[in-house]
Protein backbone atom coordinates (compact mmCIF):
# COMPACT_ATOMS: atom_id res chain seq x y z
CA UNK A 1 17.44 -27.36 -32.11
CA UNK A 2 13.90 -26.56 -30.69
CA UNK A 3 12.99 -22.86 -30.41
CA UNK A 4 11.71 -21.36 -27.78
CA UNK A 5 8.84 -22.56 -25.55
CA UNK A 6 7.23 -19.54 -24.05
CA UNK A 7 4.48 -20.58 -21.12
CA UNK A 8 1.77 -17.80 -20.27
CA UNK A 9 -1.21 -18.36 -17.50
CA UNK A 10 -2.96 -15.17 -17.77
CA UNK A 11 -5.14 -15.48 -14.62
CA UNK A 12 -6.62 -11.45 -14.53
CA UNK A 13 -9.80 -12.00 -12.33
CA UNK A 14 -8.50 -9.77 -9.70
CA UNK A 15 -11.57 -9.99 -7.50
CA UNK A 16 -13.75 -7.31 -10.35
CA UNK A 17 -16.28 -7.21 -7.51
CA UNK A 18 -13.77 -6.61 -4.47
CA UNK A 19 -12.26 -4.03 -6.71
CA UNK A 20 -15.87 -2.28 -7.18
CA UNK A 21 -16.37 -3.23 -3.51
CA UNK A 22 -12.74 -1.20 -2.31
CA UNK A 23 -13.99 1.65 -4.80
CA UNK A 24 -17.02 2.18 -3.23
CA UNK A 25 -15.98 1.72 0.50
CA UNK A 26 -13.54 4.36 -0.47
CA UNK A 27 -15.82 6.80 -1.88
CA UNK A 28 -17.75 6.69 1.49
CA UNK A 29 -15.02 7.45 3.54
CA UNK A 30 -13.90 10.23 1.55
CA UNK A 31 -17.45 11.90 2.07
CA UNK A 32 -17.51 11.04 5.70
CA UNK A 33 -14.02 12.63 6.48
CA UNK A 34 -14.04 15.15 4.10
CA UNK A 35 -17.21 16.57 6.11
CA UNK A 36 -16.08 16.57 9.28
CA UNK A 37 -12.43 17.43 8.33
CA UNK A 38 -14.28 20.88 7.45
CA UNK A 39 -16.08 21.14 11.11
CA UNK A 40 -12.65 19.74 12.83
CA UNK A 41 -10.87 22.75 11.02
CA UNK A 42 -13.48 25.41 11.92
CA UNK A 43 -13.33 23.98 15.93
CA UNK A 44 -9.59 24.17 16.09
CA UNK A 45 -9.25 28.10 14.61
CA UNK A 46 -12.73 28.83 17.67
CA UNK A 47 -10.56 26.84 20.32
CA UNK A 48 -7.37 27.30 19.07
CA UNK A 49 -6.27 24.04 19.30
CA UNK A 50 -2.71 22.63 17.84
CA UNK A 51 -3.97 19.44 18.52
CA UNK A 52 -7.42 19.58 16.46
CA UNK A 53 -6.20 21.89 13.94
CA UNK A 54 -3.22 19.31 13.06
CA UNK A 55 -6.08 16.60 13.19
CA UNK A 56 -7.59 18.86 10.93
CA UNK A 57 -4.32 18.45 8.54
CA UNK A 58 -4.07 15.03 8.76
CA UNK A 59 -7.86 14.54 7.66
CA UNK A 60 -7.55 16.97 4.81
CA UNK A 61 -4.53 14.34 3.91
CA UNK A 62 -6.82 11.33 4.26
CA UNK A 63 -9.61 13.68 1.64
CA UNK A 64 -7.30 14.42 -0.97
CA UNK A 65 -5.62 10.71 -0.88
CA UNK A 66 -9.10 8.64 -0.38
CA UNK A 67 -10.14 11.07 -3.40
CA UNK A 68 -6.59 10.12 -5.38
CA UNK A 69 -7.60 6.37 -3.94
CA UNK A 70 -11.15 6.35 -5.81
CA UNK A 71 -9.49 8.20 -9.14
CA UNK A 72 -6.36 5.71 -9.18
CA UNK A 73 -9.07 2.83 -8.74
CA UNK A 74 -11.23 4.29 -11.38
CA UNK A 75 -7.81 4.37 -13.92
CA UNK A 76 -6.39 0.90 -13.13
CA UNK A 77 -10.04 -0.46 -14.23
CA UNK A 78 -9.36 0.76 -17.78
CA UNK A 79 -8.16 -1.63 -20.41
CA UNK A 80 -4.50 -2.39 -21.81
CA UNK A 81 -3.45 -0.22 -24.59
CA UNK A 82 -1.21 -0.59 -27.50
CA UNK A 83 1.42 1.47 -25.67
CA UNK A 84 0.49 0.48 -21.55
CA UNK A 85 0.38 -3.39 -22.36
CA UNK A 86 -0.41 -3.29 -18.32
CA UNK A 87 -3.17 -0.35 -18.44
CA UNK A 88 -2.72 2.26 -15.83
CA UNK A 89 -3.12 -0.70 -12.76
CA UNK A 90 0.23 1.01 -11.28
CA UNK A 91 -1.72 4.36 -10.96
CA UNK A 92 -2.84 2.61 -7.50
CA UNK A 93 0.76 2.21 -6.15
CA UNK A 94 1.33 5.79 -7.23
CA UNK A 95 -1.20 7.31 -5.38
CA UNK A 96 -0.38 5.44 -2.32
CA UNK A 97 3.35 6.70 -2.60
CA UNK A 98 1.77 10.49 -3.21
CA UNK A 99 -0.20 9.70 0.15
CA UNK A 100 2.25 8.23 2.17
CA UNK A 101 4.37 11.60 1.46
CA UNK A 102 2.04 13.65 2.37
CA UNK A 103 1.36 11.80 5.28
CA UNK A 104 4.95 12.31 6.10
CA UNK A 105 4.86 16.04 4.98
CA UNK A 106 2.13 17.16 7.48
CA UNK A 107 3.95 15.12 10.47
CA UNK A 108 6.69 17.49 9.88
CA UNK A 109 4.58 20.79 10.25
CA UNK A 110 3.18 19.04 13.30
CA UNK A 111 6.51 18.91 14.79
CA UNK A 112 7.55 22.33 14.33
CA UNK A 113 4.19 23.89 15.13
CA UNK A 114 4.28 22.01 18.27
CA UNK A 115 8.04 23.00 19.26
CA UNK A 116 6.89 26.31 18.80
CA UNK A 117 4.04 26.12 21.38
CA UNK A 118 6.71 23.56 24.35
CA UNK A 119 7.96 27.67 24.73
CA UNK A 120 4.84 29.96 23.69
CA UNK A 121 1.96 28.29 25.36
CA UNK A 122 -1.38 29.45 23.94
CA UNK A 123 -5.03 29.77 25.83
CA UNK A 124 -7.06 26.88 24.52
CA UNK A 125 -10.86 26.67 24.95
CA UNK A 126 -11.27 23.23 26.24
CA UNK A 127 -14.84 22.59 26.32
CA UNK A 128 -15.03 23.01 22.34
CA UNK A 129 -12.14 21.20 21.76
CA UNK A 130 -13.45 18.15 23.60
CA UNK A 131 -16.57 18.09 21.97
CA UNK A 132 -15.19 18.05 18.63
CA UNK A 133 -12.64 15.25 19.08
CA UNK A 134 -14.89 12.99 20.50
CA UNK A 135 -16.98 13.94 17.46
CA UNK A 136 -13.99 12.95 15.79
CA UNK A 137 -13.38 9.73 17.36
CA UNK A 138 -16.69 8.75 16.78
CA UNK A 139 -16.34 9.49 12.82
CA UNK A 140 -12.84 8.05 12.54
CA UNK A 141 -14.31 4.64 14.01
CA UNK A 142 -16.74 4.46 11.65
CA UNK A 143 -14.45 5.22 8.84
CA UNK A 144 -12.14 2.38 9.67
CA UNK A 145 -15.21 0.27 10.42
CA UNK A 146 -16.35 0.74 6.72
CA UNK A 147 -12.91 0.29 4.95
CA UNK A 148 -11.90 -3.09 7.43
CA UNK A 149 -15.47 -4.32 6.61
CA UNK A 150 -15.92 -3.45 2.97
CA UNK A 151 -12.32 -3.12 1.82
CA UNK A 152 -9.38 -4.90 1.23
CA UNK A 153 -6.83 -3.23 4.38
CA UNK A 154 -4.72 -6.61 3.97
CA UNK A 155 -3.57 -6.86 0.38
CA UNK A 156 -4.75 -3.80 -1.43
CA UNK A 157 -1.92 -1.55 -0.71
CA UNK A 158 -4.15 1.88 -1.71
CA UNK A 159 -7.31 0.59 0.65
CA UNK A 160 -4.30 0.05 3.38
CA UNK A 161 -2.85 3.21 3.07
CA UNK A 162 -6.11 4.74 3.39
CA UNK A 163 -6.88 2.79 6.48
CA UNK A 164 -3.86 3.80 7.55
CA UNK A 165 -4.65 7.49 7.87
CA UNK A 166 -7.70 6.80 9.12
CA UNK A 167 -5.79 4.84 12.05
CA UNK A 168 -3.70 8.05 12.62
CA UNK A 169 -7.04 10.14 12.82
CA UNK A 170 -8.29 8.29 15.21
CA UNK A 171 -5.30 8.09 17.56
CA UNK A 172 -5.37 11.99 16.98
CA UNK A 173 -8.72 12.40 17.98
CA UNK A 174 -7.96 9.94 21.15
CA UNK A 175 -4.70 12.51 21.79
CA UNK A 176 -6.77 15.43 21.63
CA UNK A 177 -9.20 14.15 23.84
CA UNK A 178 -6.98 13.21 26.44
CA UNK A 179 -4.83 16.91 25.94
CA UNK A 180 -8.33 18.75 26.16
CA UNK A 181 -9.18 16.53 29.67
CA UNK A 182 -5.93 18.24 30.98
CA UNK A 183 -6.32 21.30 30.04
CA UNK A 184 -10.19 21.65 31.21
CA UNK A 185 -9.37 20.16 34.86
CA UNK A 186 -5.64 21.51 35.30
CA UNK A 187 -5.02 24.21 32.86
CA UNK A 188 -1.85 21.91 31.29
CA UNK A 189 -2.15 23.83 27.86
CA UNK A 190 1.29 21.86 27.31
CA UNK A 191 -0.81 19.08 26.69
CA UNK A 192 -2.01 20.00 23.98
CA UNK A 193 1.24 20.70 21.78
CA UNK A 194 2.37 16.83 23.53
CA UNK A 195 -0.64 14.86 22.02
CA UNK A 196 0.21 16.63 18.67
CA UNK A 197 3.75 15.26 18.91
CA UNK A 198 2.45 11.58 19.98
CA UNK A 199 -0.11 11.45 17.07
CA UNK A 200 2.78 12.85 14.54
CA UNK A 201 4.87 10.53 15.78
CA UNK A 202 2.39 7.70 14.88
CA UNK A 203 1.76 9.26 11.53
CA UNK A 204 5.12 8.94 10.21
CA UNK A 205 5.63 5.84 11.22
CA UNK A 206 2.66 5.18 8.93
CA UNK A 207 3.64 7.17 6.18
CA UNK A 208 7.29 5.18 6.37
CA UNK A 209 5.43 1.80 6.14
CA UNK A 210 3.28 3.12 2.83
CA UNK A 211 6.21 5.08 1.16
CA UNK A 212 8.42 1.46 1.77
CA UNK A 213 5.71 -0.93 0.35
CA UNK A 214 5.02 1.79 -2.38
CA UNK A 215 8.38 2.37 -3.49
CA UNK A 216 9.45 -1.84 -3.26
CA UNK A 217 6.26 -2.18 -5.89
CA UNK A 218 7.37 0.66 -7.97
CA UNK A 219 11.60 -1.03 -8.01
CA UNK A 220 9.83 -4.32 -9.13
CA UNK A 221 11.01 -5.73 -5.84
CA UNK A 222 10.25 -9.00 -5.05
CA UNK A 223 6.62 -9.42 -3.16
CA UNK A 224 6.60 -9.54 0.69
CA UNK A 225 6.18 -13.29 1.93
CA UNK A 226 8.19 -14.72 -1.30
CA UNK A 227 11.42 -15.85 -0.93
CA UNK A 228 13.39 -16.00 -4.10
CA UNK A 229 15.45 -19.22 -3.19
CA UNK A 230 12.91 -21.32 -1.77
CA UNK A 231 10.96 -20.39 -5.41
CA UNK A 232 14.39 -21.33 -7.57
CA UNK A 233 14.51 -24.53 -5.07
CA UNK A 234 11.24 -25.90 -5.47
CA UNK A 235 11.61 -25.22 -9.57
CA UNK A 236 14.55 -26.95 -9.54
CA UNK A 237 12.92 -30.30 -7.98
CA UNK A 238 11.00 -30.54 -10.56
CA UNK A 239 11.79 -33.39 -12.58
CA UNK A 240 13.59 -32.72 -16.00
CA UNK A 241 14.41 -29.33 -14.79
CA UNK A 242 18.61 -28.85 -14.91
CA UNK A 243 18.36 -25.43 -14.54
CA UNK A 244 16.44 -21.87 -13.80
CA UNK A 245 17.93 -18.32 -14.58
CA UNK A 246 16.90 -14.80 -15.31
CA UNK A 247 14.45 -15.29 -12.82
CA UNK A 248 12.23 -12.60 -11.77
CA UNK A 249 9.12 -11.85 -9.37
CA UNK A 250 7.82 -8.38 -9.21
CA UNK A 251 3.88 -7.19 -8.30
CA UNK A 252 2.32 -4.95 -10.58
CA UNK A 253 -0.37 -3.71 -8.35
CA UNK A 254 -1.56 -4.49 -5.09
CA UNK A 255 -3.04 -8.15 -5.62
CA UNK A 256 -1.15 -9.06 -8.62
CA UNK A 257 1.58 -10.25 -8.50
CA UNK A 258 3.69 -11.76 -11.62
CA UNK A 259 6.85 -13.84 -11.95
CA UNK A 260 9.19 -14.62 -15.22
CA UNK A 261 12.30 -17.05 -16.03
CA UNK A 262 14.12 -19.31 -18.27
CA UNK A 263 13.99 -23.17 -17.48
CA UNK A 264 16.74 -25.50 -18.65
CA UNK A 265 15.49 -29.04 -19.34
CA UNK A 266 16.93 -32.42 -20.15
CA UNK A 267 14.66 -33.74 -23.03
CA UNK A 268 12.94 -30.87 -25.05
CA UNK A 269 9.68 -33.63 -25.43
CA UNK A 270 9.35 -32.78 -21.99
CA UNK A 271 9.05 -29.36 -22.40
CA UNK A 272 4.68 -29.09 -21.80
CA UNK A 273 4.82 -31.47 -18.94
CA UNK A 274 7.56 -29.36 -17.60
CA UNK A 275 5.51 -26.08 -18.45
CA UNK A 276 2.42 -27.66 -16.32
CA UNK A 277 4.13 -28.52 -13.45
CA UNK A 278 5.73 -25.20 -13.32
CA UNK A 279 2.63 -23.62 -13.69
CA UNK A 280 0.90 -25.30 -10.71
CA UNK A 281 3.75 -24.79 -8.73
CA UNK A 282 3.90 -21.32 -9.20
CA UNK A 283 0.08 -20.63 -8.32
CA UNK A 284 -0.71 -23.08 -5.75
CA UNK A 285 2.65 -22.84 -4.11
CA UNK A 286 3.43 -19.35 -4.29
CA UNK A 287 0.27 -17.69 -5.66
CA UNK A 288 1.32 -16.31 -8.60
CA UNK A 289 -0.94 -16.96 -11.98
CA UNK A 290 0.86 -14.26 -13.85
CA UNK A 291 3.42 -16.02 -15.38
CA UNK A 292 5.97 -16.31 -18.43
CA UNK A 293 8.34 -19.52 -18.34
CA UNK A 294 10.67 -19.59 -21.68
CA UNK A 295 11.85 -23.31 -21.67
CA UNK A 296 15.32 -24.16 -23.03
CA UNK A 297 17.56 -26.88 -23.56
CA UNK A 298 21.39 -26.94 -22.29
CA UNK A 299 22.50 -25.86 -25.93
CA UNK A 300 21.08 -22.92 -25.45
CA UNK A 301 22.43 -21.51 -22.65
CA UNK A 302 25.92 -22.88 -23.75
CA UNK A 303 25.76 -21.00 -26.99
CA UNK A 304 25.29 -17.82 -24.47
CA UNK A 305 22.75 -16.00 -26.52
CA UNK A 306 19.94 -16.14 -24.51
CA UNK A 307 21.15 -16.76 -20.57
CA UNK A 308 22.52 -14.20 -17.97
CA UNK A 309 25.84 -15.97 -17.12
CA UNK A 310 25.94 -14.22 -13.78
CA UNK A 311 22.66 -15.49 -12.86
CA UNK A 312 22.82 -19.04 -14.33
CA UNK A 313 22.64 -21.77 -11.25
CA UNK A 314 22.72 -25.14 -12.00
């Protein structure tokens, strides 16, 4: 009998120059918020503002995870070793995980800070606390401006999640803008612990989209947009093909996505042709170039040595 035909397409040019691109757009940001993060903070103690000061939080959560954005960036660029055959690529989808929790975290305090103040209204100095957020708006736009123009927000789930906070900042620099109107031309001071619940309310629904995506990547779910069928389906037109099992597609980090399985085939002879075809499909079809296809022929499986019963479909 034939042994095993093992087929790897080891396509790793992950955009090197968007990744040094994504990097650097990051790095930016992180100096641009960081610095007014520390004014924002300042205002909302003078003014005491909920709504700036939990601006203020959510800023200091977009510092420390653009800065755990640039370091996870920095690590996944390192080579494969002899013990992480992968390198430390995954360090991306952890620190999008650590920054969707935190994300989630602060929107919490927000909450109960602003329950607090529904019963115990406190004075708020308006004027200062409009000046600042529209400082604030004005900074948050340009933030997202540089990471939607220079970054990857589609694909790159750490540039996303960062864009994502950013988002939130913004909408809590719009709240607060709106809350300080209020309060400056009818002394509504309620407003201001209601635009803190609207922008944490906004936040955690973007920390539950990152903490999903993060933890699907980190289960070796199966990529958004791929469906496993229609993949087993269009393998299983191929001609010579019989059957496909142990079939897997996972991502390893954002970008990169990589897909394994067993092919049963009629003739063994065809086994390269088979291998080619398979290949193509895989990467023009269903963009995946990571690949490792072990071809087999019906003996094989029958013998039950090397096949997952449960998962064998003819």
């Amino acid at each position: 009998m034939g042994g095993h035909h093992h087929g790897h397409t080891h396509h790793h040019d992950h955009g090197h120059h968007g990744k040094n691109t994504n990097q650097k757009v990051l790095f930016l940001a992180f100096l641009l918020i960081t610095g007014f993060m520390i004014v924002e903070f300042i205002g909302g103690i003078l003014s005491n503002s909920l709504a700036l000061l939990s601006d203020a939080g959510h800023m200091l959560s977009d510092s420390a995870s653009l800065f755990l954005s640039v370091l996870a960036m920095w690590l996944a660029s390192k080579p494969a070793t002899a013990t992480k055959t992968y390198g430390y690529k995954r360090t991306e989808i952890l620190a999008a995980l650590l920054n969707g929790i935190t994300l989630a975290v602060i929107s919490i305090y927000i909450f109960i800070e602003a329950y607090r103040r529904f019963f115990t209204p406190e004075p708020i100095a308006s004027g200062s606390m409009l000046t600042i957020a529209v400082i604030g708006l004005a900074v948050n736009i340009i933030a997202a401006w540089m990471l939607m123009r220079g970054g990857d927000t589609s694909d790159n789930l750490n540039v996303r999640s960062a864009f994502l906070h950013v988002i939130g900042d913004m909408l809590g620099s719009v709240g607060a803008i709106i809350a300080a109107v209020l309060i400056w031309q009818f002394g509504w001071t309620i407003a201001d612990p209601i635009a803190s619940v609207v922008v944490a309310v906004l936040v955690i629904l973007s920390a539950w989209r990152v903490i999903r995506d993060s933890v699907n990547v980190l289960m070796e779910g199966v990529p958004a947009g791929i469906d496993i069928d229609e993949v087993r389906e269009a393998v299983l037109a191929i001609d010579g093909v019989t059957a496909i099992h142990d079939l897997h597609v996972w991502t390893v980090t954002s970008g990169f996505p990589s897909l394994s399985c067993h092919l049963v085939i009629r003739n063994m002879e065809q086994s390269g042709e088979v291998l080619r075809k398979a290949n193509h499909l895989f990467k023009e079809r269903f963009h995946i170039a990571h690949t490792t296809i072990q071809i087999e022929d019906p003996d094989m499986c029958q013998e039950g040595d090397m096949c997952d019963e449960e998962d064998y479909r003819h």
